[in-house]
N, C-alpha and C. Protein backbone atom coordinates (compact mmCIF):
# COMPACT_ATOMS: atom_id res chain seq x y z
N UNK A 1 0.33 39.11 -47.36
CA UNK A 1 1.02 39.83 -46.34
C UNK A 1 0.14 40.01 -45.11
N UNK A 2 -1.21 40.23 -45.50
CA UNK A 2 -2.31 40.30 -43.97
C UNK A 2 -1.91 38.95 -43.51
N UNK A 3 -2.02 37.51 -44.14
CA UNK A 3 -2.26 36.97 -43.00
C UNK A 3 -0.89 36.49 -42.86
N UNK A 4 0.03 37.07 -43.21
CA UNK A 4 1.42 36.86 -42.04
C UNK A 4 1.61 37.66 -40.64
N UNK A 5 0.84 38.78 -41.11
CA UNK A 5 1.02 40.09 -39.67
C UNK A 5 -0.14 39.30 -38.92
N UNK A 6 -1.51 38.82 -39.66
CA UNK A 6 -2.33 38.41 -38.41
C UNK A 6 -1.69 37.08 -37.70
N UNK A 7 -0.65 36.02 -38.63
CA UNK A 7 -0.34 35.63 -37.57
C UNK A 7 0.69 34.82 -37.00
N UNK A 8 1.38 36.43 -37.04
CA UNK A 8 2.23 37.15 -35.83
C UNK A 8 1.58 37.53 -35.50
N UNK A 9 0.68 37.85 -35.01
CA UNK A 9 -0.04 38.59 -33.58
C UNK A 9 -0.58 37.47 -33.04
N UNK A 10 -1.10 36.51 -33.79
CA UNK A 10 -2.26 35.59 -32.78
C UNK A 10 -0.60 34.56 -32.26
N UNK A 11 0.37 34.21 -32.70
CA UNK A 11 1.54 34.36 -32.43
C UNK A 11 1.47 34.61 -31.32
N UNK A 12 2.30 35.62 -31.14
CA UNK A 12 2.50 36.42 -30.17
C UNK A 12 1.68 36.58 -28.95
N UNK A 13 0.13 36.77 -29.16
CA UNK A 13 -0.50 36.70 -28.13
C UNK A 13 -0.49 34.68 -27.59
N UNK A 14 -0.51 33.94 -28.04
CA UNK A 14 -0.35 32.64 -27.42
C UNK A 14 0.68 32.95 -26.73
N UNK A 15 1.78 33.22 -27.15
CA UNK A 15 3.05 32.74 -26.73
C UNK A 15 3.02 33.99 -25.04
N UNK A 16 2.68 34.83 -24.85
CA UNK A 16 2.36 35.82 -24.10
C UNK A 16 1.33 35.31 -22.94
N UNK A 17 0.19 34.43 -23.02
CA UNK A 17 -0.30 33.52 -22.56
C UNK A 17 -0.10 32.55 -21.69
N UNK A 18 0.90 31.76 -22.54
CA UNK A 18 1.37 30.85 -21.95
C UNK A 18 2.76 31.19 -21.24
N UNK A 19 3.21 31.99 -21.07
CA UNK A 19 4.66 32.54 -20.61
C UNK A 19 3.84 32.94 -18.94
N UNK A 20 2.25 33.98 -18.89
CA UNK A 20 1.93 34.08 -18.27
C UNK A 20 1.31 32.62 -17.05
N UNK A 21 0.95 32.17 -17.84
CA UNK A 21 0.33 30.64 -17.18
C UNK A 21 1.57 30.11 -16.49
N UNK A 22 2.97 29.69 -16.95
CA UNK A 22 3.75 29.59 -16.34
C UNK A 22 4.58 30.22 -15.52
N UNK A 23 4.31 31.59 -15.25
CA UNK A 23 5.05 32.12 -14.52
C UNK A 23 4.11 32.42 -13.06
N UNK A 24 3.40 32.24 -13.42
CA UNK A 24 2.02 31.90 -12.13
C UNK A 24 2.08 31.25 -11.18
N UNK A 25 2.45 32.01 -9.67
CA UNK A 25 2.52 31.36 -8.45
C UNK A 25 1.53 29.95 -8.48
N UNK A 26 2.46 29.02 -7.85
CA UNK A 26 1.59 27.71 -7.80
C UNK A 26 0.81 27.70 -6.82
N UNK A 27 -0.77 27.07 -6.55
CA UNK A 27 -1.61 27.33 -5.30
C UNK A 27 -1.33 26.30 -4.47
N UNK A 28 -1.24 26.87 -3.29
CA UNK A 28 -1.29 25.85 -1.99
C UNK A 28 -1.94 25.80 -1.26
N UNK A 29 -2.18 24.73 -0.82
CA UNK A 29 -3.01 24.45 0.37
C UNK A 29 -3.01 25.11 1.84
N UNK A 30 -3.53 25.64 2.53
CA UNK A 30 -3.45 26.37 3.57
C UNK A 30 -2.74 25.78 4.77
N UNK A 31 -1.68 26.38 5.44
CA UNK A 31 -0.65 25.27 5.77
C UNK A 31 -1.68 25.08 7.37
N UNK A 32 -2.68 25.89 7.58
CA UNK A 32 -2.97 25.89 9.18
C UNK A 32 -3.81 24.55 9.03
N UNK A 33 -3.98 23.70 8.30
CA UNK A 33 -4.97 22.34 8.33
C UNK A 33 -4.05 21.38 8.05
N UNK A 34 -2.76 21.53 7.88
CA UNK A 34 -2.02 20.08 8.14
C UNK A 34 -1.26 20.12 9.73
N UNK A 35 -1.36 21.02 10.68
CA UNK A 35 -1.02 20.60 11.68
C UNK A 35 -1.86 19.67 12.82
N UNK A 36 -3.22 20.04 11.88
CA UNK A 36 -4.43 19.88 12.64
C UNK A 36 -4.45 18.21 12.56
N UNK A 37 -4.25 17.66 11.35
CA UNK A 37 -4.04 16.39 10.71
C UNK A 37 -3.13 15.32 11.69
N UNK A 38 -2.07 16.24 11.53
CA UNK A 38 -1.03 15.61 12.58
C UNK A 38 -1.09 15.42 14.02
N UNK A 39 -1.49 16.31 14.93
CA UNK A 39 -1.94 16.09 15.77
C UNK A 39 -2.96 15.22 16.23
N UNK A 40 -4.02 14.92 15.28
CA UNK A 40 -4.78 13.63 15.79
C UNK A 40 -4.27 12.25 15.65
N UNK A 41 -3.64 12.37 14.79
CA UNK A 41 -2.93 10.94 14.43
C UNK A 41 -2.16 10.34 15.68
N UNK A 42 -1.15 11.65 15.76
CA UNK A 42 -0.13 11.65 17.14
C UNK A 42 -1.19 11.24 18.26
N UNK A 43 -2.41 11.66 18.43
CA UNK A 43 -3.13 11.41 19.63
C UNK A 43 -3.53 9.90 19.39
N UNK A 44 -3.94 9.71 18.27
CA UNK A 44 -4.64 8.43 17.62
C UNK A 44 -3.19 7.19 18.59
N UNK A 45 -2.40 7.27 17.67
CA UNK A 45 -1.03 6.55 18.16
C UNK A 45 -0.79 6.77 19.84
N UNK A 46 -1.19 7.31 20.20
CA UNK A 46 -0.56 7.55 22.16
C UNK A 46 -1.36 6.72 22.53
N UNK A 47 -2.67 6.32 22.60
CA UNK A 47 -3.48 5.53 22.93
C UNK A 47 -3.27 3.90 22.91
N UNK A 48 -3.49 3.57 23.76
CA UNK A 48 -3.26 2.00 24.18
C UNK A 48 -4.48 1.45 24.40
N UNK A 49 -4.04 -0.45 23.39
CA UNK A 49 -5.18 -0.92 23.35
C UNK A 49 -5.32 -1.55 24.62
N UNK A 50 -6.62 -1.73 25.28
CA UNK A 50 -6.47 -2.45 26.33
C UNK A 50 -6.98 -3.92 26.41
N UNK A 51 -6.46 -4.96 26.57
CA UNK A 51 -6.52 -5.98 26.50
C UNK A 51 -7.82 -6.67 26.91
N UNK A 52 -8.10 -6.01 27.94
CA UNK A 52 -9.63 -6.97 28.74
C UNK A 52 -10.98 -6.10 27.89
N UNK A 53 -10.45 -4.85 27.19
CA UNK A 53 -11.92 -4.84 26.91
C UNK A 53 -12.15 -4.75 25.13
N UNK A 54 -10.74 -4.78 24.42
CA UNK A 54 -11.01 -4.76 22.87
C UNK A 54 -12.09 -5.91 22.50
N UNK A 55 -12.69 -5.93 21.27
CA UNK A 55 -13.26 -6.50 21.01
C UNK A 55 -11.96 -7.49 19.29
N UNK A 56 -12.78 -8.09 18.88
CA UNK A 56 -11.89 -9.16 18.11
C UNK A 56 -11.33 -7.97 16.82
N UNK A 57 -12.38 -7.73 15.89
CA UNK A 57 -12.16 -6.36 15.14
C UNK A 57 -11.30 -5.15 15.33
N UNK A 58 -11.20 -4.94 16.23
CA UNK A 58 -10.45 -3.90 17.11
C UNK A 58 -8.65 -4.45 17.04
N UNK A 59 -9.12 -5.84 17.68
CA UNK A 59 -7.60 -6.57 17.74
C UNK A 59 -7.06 -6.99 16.65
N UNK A 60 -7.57 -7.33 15.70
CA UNK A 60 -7.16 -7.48 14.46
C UNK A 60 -6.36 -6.41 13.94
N UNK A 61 -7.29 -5.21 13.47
CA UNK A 61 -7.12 -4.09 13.29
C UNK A 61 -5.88 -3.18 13.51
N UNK A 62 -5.56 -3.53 15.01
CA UNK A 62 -5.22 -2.24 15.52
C UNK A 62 -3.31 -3.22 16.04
N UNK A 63 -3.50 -4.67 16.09
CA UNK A 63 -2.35 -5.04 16.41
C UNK A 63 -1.12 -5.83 15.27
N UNK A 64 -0.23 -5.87 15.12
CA UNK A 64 0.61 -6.10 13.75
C UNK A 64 0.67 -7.91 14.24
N UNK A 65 0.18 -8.21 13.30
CA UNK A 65 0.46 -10.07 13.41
C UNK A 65 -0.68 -10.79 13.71
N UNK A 66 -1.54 -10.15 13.51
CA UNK A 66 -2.48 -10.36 14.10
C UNK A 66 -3.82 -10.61 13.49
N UNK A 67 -4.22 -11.87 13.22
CA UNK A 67 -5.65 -11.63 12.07
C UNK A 67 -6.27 -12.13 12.66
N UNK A 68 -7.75 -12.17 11.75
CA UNK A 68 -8.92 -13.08 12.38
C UNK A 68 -8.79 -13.74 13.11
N UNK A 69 -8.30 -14.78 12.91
CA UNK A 69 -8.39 -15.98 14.05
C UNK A 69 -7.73 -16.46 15.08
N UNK A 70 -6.53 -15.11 15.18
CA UNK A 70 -5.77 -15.02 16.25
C UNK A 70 -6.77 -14.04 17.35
N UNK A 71 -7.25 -12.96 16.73
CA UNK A 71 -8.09 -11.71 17.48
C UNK A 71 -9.13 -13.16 18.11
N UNK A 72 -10.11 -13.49 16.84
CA UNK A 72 -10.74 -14.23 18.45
C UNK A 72 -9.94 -15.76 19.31
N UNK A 73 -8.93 -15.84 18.88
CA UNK A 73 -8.42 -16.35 20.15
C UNK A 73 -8.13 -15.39 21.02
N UNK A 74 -7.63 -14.50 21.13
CA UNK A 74 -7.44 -13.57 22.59
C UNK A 74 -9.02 -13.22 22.85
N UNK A 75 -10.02 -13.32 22.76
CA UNK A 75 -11.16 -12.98 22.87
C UNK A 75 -11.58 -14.34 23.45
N UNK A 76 -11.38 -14.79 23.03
CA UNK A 76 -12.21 -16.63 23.88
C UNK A 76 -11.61 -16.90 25.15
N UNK A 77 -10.19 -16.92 24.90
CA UNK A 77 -8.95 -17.47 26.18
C UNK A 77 -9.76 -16.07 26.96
N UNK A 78 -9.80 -14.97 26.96
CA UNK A 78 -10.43 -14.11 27.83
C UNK A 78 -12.05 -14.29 28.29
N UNK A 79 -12.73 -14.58 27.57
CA UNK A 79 -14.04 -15.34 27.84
C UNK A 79 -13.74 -16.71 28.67
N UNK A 80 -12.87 -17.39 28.10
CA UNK A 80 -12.57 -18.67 29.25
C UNK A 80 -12.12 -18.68 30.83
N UNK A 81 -10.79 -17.81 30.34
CA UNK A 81 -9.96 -17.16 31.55
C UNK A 81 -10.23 -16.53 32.63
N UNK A 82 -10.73 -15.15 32.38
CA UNK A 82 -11.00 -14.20 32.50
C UNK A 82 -10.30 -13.44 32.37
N UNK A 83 -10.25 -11.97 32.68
CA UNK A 83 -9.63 -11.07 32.20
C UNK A 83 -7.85 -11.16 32.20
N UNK A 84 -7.65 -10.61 31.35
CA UNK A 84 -5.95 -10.91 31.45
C UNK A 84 -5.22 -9.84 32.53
N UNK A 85 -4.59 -10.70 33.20
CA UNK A 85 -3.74 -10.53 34.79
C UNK A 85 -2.92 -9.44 34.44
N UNK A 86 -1.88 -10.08 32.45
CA UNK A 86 -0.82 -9.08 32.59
C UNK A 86 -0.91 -9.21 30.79
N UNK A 87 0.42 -8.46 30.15
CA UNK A 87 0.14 -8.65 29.27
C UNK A 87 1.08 -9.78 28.87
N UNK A 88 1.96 -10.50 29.30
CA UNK A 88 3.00 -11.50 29.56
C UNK A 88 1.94 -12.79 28.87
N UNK A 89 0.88 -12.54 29.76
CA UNK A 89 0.08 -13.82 29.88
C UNK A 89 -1.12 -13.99 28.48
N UNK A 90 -0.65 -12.90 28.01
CA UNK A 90 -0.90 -13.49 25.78
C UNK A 90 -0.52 -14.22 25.64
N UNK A 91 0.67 -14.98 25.94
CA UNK A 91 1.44 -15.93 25.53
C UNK A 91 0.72 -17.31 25.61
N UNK A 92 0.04 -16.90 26.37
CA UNK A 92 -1.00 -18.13 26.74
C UNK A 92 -2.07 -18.64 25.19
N UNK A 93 -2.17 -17.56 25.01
CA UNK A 93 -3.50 -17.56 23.80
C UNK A 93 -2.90 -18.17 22.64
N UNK A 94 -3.37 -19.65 22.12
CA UNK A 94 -2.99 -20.05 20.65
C UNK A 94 -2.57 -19.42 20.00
N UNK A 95 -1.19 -19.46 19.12
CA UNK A 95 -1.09 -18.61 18.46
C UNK A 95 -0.35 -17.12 18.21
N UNK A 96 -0.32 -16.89 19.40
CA UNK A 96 0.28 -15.87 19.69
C UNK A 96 1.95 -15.93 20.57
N UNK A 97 2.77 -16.03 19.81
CA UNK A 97 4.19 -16.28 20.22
C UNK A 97 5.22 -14.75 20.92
N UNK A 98 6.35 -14.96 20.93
CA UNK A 98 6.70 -14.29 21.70
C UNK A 98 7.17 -12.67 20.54
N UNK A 99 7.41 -13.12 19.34
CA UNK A 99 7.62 -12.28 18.10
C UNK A 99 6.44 -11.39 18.56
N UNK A 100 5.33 -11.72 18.17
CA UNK A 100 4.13 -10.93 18.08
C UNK A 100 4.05 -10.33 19.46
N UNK A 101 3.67 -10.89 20.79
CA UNK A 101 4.03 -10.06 21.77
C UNK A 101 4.86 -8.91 21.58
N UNK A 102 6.19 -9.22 21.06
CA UNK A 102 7.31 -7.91 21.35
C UNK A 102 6.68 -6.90 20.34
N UNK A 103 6.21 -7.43 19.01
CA UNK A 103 5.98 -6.09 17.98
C UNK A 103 4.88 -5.40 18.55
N UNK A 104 3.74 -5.87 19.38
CA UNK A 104 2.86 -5.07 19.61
C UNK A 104 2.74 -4.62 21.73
N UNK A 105 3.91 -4.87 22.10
CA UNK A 105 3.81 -4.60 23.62
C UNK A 105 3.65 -3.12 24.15
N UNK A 106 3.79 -2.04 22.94
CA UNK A 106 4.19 -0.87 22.94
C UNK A 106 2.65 -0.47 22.86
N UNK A 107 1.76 -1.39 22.24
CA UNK A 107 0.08 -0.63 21.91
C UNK A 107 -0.75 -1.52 23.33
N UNK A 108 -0.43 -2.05 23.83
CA UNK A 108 -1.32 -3.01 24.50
C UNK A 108 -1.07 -2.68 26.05
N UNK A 109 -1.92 -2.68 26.91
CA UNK A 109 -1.90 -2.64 28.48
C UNK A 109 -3.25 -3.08 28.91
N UNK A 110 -3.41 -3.59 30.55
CA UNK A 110 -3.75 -4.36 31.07
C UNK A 110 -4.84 -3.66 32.10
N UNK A 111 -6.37 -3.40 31.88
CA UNK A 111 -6.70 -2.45 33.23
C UNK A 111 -7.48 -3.17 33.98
């Protein structure tokens, strides 16, 4: 008979436990550091690449269609050329068609 009452109690205290564990506000993260997050990104994104002075890494990187060996073609035709007039005049650079122009005309400008 003792160890049925002891355990119902050790029973009871688990079950009391775990009722508590679950009923336990969940922790969150402090909401004042995800605006902070967002805002740089948003700044990150407003920024335009500029054509005459990215480097190949950069262009790769930062433009959609765009890999190795397209980045240093816009890097050479600009070493050859010189600086680009407009941004129209990508079209010029191996490789780079009018698709890719349109997906990335929104990140790119001319100074």
């Amino acid at each position: 008979m003792r160890t049925g009452y002891f355990t119902s109690l050790v029973f009871a205290l688990l079950t009391g436990a775990s009722v508590a564990v679950i009923a336990a506000p969940a922790v969150t993260p402090p909401a004042s550091d995800a605006p902070l997050a967002q805002e740089v990104s948003a700044t990150a994104q407003s920024a335009k690449l500029d054509l005459n002075s990215a480097d190949a890494p950069t262009l790769q990187r930062e433009l959609a269609g765009v890999g190795e060996a397209k980045a240093k073609a816009i890097v050479a035709y600009r070493e050859t050329n010189g600086p680009f007039a407009s941004i129209d005049e990508l079209l010029e650079v191996k490789g780079i068609g009018k698709a890719i122009l349109d997906k990335n005309r929104e990140k790119l400008e001319v100074n």
